[in-house]
Protein backbone atom coordinates (compact mmCIF):
# COMPACT_ATOMS: atom_id res chain seq x y z
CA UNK A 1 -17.73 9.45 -23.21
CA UNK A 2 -18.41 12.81 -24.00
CA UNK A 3 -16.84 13.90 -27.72
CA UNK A 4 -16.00 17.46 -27.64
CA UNK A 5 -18.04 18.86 -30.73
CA UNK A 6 -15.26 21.16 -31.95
CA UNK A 7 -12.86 18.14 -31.81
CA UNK A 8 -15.45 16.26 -34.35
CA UNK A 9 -15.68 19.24 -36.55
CA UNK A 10 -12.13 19.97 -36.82
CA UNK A 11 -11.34 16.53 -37.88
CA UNK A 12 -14.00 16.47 -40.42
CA UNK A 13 -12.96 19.20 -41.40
CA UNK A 14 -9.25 18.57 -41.74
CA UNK A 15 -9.60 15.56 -43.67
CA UNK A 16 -11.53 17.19 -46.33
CA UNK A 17 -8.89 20.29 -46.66
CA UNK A 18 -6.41 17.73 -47.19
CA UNK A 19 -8.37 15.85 -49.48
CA UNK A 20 -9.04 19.03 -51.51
CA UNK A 21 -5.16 19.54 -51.95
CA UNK A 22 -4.22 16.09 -52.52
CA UNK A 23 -7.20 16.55 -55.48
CA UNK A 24 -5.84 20.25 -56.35
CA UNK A 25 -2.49 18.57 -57.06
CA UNK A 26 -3.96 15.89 -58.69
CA UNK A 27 -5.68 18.05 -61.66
CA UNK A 28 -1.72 19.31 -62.27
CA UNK A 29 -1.05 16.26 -62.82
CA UNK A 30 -3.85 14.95 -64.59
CA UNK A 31 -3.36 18.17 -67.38
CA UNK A 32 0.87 17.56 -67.41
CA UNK A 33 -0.52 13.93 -68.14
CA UNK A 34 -2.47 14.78 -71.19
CA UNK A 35 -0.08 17.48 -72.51
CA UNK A 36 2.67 14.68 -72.50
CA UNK A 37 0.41 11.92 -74.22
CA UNK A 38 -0.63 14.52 -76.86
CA UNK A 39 2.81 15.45 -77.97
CA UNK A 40 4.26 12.45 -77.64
CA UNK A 41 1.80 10.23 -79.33
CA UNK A 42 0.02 12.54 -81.89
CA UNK A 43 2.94 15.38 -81.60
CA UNK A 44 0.01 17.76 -81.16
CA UNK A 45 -0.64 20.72 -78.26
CA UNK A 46 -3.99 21.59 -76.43
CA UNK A 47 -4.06 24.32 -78.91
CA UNK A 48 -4.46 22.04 -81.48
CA UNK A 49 -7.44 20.32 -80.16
CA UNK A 50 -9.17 22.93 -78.82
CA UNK A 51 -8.37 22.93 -75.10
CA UNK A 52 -7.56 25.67 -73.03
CA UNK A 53 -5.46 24.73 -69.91
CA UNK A 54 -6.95 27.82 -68.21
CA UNK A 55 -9.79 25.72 -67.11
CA UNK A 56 -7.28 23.47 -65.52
CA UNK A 57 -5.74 25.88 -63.69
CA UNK A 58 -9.19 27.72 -62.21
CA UNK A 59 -9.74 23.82 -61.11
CA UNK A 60 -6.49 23.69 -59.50
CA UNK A 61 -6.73 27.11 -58.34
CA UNK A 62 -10.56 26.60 -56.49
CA UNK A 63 -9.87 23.06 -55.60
CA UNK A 64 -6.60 24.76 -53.49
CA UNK A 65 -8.48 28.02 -52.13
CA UNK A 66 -11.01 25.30 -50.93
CA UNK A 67 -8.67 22.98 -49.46
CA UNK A 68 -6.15 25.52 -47.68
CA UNK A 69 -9.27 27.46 -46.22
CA UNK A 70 -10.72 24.43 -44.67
CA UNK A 71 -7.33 23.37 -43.35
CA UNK A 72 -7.07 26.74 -41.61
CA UNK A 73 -10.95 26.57 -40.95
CA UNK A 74 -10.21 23.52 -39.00
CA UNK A 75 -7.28 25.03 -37.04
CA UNK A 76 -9.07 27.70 -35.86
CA UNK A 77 -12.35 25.28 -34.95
CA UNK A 78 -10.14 23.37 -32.79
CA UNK A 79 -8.53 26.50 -31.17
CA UNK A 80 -12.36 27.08 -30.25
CA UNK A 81 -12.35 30.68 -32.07
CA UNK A 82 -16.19 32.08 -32.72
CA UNK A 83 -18.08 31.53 -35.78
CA UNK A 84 -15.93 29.64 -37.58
CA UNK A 85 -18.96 26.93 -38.10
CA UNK A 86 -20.84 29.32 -40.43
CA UNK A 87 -17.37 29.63 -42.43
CA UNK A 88 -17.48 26.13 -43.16
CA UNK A 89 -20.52 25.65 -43.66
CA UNK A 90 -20.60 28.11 -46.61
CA UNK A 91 -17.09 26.59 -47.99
CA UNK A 92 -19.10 23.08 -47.33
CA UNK A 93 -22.28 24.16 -49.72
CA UNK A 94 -19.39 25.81 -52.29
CA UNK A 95 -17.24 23.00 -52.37
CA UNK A 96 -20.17 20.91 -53.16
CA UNK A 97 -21.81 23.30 -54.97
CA UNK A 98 -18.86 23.65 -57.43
CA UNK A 99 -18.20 19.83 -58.23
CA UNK A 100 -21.39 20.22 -60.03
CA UNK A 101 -20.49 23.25 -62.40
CA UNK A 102 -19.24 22.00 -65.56
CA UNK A 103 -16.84 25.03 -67.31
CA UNK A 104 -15.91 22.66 -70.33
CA UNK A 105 -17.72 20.41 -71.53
CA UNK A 106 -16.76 16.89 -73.04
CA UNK A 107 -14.96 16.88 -76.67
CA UNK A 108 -13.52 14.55 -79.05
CA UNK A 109 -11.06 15.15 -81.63
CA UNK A 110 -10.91 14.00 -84.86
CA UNK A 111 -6.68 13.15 -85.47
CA UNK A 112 -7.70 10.69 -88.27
CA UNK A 113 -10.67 8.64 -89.71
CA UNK A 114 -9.67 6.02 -87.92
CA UNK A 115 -8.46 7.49 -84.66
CA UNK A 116 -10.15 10.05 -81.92
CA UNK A 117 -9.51 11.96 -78.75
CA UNK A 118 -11.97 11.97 -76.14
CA UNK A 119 -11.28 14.86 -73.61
CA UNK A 120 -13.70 14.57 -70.34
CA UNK A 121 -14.87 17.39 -69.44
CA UNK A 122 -13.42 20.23 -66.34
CA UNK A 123 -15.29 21.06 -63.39
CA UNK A 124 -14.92 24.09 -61.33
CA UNK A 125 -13.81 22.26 -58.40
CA UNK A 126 -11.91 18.72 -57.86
CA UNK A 127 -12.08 16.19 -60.69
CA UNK A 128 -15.51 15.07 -59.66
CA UNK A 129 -14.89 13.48 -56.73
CA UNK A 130 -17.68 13.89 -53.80
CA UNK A 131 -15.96 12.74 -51.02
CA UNK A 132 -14.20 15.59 -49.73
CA UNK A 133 -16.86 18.38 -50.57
CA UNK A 134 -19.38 16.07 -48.85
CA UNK A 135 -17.31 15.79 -45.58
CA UNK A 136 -17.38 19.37 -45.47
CA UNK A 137 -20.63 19.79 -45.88
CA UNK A 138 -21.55 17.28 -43.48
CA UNK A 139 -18.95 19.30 -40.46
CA UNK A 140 -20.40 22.79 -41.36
CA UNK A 141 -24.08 21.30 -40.63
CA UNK A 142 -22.38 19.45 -37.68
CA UNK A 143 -21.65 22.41 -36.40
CA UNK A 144 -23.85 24.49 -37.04
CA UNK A 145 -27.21 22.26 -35.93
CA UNK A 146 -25.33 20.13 -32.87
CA UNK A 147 -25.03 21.70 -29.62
CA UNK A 148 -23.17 18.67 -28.11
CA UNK A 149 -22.20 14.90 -29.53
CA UNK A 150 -22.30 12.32 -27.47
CA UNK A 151 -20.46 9.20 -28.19
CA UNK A 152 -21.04 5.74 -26.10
């Protein structure tokens, strides 16, 4: 059985642009999370210990651009269009890439003697995980290396 390559691609391809949203969304949720145990436990903001949600929303915003181009990416690899490989293989590498960059580091927060905040710290792209990125990664050098895929 002979496994069209584009097919293979696509679906790698796919599953990582919907990964990436399902991640995108989850860094909204993740920063509504921690604004809502701040002020309700400690009746504090993010101003208040030092955190800008900015960086969330560059995560959320790369996280998306990443996962809605490779959903379109993979679209337009299944409707056999020409040189979409080399498109996602360069989102692959900057997916990847940017799980890696680090734009705030980790913090804690001093409420009382007795009691402190440890933020994590914000990446540029997804909340760390290396699933997605990596499946990516692995279709753009699918494509771009294998002429044909056979599968027995």
């Amino acid at each position: 059985m002979i496994l069209e390559k584009n097919y293979l691609i696509g679906i790698l391809t796919a599953i990582g642009g919907v990964g990436l949203l399902f991640e995108a969304f989850n860094v909204l949720a993740q920063m509504i999370q921690l604004e809502d145990f701040l002020s309700i436990s400690f009746n504090l903001r993010f101003s208040d210990v030092g955190l800008d949600p900015v960086f969330y929303y560059i995560n959320f915003a790369m996280t998306l651009i990443y996962g809605l181009l490779s959903i379109f990416l993979a679209i337009m690899t299944l409707l056999n269009k020409k040189y979409v490989k080399y498109l996602i293989f360069i989102i692959g590498i900057a997916s990847f890439i940017s799980i890696f960059i680090i734009i705030r580091d980790t913090q804690t927060y001093e409420i009382s003697p007795s009691i402190s905040i440890r933020l994590s710290s914000i990446r540029f792209s997804t909340t760390g995980n290396a699933i997605e990125p990596f499946l990516l990664l692995l279709a753009g050098v699918f494509a771009v290396s294998i002429k044909e895929i056979k599968l027995t």
